[in-house]
Structure formats: structure tokens, C-alpha cells
C-alpha atoms as a PDB file:
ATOM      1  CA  UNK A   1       0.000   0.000   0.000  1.00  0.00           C
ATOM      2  CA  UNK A   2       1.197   3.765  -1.070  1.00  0.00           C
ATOM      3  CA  UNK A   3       2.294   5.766   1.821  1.00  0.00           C
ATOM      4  CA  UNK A   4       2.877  10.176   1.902  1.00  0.00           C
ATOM      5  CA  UNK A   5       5.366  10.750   4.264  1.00  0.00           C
ATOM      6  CA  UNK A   6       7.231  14.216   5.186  1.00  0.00           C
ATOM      7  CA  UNK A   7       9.116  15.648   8.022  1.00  0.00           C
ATOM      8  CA  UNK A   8       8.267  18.345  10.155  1.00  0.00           C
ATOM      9  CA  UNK A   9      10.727  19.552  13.125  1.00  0.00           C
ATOM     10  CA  UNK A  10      11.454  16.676  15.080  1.00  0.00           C
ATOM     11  CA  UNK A  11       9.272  14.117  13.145  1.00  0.00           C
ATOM     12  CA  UNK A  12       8.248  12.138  10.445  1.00  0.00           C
ATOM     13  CA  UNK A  13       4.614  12.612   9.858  1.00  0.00           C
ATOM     14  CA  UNK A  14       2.417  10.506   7.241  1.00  0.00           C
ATOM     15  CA  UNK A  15      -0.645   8.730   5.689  1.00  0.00           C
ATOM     16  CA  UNK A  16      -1.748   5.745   3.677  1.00  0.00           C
ATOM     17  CA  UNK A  17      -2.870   7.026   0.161  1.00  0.00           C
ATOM     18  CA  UNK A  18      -6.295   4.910   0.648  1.00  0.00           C
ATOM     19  CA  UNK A  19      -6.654   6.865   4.144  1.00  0.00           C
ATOM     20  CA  UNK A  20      -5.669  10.368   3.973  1.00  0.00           C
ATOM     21  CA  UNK A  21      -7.811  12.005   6.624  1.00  0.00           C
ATOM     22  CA  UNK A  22      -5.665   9.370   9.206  1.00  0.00           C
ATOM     23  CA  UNK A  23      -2.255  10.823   9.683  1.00  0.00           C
ATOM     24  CA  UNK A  24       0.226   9.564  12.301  1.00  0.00           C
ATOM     25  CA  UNK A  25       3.688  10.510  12.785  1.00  0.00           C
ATOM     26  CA  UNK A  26       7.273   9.343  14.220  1.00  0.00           C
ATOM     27  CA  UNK A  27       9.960  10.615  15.687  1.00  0.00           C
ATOM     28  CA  UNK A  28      12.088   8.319  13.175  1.00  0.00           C
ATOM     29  CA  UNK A  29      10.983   7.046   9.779  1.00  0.00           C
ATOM     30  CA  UNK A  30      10.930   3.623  11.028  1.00  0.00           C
ATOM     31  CA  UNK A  31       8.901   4.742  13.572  1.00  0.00           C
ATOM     32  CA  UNK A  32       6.271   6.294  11.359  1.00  0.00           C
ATOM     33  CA  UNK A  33       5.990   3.184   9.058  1.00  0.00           C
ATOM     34  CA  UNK A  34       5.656   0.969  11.920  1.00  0.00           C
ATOM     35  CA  UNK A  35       2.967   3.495  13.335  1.00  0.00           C
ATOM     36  CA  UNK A  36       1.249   3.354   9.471  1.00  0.00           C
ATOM     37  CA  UNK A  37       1.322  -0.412   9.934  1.00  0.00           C
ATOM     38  CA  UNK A  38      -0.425  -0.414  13.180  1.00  0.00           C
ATOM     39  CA  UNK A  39      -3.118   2.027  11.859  1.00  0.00           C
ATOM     40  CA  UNK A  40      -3.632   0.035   8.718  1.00  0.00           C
ATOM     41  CA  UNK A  41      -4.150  -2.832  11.342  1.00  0.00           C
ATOM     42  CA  UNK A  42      -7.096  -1.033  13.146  1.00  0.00           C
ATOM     43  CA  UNK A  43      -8.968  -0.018  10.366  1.00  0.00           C
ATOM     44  CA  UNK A  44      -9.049  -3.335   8.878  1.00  0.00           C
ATOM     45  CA  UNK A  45     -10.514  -4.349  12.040  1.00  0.00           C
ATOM     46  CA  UNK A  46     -12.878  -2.366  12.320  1.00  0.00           C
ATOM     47  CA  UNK A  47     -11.411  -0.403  15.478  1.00  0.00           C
ATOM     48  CA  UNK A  48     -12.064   3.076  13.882  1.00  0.00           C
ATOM     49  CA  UNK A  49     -15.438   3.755  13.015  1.00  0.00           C
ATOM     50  CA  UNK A  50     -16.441   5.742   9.787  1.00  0.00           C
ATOM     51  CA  UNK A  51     -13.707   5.428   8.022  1.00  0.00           C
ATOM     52  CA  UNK A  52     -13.465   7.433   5.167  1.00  0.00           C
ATOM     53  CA  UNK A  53     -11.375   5.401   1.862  1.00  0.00           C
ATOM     54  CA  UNK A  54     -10.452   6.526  -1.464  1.00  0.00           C
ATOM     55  CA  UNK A  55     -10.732   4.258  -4.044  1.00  0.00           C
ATOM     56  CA  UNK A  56     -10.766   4.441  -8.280  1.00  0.00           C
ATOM     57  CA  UNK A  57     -13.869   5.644  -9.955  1.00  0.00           C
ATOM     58  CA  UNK A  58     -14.332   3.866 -13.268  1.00  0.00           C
ATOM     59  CA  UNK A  59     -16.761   5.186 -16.029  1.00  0.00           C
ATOM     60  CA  UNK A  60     -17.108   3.700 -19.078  1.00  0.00           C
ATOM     61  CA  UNK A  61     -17.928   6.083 -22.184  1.00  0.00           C
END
């Protein structure tokens, strides 16, 4: 799964490209994934509620 990641400051801060209103952050980059991991974990189990996805839109002309 596609991942945005930056730094700001002191940390890495970042979201899965399916979930971009859930952001999460790290004070090292291997922190952050690991913390992307965990999220991705919880919303597949149904731990957050509402979650809002993107996914691909296909039309046909």
C-alpha cells in the first residue's frame, strides 16, 4: 500500500494514500511506518469507526 510521508521539526509525519484524513507521525521514519502499519491494522478491524477510503472511480464512455 502507497504511503505520503514528510518531516516536520522533530518528526516524520504521514498517511496511507487509501486513508488520507488518518495521519500519524514518528519521531524516526521507522517509527512512522511501523505506526502506518499499526493504523492500517485497526482499520481493517474495524477499530475506527467511519472510516473514510479513497478508491478508483471507473466510467465507461
Amino acid at each position: 500500500m502507497a504511503k505520503v510521508l514528510w518531516k516536520d521539526g522533530n518528526y516524520y509525519i504521514g498517511f496511507l494514500n487509501d486513508y488520507p484524513d488518518y495521519e500519524t507521525q514518528g519521531l524516526t521514519k521507522e517509527e512512522l511506518v511501523e505506526n502506518l502499519r499499526s493504523l492500517l491494522h485497526d482499520i481493517r478491524s474495524d477499530q475506527i469507526p467511519f472510516v473514510r477510503k479513497v478508491e478508483e472511480l471507473v466510467v465507461s464512455a
